[in-house]
C-alpha atoms as a PDB file:
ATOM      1  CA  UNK A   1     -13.452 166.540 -54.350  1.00  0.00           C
ATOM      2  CA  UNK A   2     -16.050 164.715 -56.635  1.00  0.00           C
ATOM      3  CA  UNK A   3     -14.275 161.351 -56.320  1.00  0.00           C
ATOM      4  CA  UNK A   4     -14.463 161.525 -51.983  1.00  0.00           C
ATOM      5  CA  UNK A   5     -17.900 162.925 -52.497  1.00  0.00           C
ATOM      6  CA  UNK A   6     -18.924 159.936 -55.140  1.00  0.00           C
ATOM      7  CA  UNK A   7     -17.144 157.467 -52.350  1.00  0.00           C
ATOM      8  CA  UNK A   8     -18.890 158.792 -49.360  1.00  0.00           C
ATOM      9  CA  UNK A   9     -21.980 157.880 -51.020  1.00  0.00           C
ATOM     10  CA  UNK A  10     -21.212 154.502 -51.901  1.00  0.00           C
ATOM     11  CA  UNK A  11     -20.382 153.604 -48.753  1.00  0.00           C
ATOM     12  CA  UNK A  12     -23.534 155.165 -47.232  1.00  0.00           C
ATOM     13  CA  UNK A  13     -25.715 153.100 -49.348  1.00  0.00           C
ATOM     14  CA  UNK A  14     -23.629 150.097 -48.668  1.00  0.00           C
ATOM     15  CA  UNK A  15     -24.261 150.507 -44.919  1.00  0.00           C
ATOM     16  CA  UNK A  16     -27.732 150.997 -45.389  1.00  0.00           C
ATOM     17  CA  UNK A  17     -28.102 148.086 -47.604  1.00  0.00           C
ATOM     18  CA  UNK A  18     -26.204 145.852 -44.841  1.00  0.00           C
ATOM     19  CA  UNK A  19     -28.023 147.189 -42.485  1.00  0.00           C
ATOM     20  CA  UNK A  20     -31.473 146.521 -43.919  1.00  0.00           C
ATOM     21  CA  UNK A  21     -29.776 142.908 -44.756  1.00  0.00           C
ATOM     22  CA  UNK A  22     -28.722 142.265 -41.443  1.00  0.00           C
ATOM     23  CA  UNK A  23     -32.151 143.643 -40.457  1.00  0.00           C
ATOM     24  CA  UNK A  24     -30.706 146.719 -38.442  1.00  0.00           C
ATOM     25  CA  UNK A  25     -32.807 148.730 -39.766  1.00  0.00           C
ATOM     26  CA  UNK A  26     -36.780 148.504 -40.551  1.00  0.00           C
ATOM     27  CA  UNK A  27     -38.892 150.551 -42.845  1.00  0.00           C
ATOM     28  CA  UNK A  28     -42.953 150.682 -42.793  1.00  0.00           C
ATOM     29  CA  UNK A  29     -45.405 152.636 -44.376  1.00  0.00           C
ATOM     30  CA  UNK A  30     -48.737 153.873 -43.723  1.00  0.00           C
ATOM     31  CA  UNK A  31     -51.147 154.855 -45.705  1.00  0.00           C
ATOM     32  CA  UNK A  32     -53.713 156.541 -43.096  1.00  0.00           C
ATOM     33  CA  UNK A  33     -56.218 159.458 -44.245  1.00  0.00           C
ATOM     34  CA  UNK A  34     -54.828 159.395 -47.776  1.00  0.00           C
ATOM     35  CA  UNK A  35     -51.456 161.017 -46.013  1.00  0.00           C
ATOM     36  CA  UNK A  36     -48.570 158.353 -47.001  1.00  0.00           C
ATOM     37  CA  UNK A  37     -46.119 158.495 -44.523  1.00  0.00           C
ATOM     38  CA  UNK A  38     -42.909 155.868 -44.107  1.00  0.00           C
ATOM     39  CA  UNK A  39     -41.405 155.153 -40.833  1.00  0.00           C
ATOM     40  CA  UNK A  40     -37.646 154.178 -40.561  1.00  0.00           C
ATOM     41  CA  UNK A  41     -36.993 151.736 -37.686  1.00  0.00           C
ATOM     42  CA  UNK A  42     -33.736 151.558 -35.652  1.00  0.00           C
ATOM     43  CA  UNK A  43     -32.898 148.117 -33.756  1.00  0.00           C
ATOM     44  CA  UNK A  44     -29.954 148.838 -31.838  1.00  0.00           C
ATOM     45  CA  UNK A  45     -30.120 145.476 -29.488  1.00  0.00           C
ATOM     46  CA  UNK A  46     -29.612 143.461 -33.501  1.00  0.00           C
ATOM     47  CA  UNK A  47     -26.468 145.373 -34.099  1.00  0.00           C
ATOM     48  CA  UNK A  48     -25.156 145.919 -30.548  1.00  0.00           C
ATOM     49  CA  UNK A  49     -25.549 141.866 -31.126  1.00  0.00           C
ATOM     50  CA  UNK A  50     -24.056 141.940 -34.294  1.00  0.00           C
ATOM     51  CA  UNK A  51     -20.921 143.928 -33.091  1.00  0.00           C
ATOM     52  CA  UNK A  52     -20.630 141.131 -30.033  1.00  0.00           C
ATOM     53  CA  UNK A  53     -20.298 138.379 -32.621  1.00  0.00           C
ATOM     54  CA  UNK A  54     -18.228 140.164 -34.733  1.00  0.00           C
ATOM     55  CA  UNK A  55     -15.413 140.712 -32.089  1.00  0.00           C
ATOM     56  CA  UNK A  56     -15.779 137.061 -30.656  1.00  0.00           C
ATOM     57  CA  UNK A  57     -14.969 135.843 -34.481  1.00  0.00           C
ATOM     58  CA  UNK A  58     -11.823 138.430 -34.729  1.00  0.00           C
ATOM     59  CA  UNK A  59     -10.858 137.783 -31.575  1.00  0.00           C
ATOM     60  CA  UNK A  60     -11.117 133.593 -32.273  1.00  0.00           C
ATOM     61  CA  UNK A  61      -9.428 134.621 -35.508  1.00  0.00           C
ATOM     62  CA  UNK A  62      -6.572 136.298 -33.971  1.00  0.00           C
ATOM     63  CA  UNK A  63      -6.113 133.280 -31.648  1.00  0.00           C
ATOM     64  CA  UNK A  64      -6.208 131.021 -34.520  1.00  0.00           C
ATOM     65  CA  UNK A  65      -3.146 132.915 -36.441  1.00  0.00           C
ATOM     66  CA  UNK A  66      -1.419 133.345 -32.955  1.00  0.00           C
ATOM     67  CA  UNK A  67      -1.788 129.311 -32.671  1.00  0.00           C
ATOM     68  CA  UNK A  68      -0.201 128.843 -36.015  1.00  0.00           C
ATOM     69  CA  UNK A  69       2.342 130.427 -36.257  1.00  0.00           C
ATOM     70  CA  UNK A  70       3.787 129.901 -32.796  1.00  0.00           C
ATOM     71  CA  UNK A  71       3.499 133.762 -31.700  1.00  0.00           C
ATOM     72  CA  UNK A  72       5.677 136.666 -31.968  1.00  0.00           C
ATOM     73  CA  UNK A  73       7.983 135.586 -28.964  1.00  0.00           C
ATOM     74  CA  UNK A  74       8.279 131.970 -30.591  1.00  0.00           C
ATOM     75  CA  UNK A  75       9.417 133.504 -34.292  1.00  0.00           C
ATOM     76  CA  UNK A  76      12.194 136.105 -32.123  1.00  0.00           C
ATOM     77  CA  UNK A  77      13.362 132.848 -30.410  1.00  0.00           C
ATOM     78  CA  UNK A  78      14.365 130.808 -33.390  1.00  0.00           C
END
């Protein structure tokens, strides 16, 4: 239970970290009236754009392996 626990968390914080890479994510801070308070940003147009590029490239990708090697009909053939 500790292991899928410790795993869970790792891959949280390895989504987060893309996410701030990729710049899905934002995070301000204010320091107004001596109250700090930190704001978490959201931009769901950057990954809804980042999921459209990432299924062209699979999808090119997949054409690219069905190119070589000649299909599955093709490989039944010979």
């Amino acid at each position: 239970m500790r292991f899928l626990f410790l795993v869970a968390v790792v891959l949280l914080v390895g989504l987060a970290a893309l996410g701030f890479y990729r710049g899905w994510f934002g995070l301000s801070t204010n320091n107004a009236d001596h109250k700090p308070s930190a704001t978490i940003t959201v931009d769901k147009d950057k990954i809804h754009a980042d999921e459209d590029l990432a299924r062209e490239e699979m999808h090119g990708l997949g054409q690219k392996v069905k190119e070589n090697t000649g299909g599955p009909i093709e490989k039944v053939k010979q």
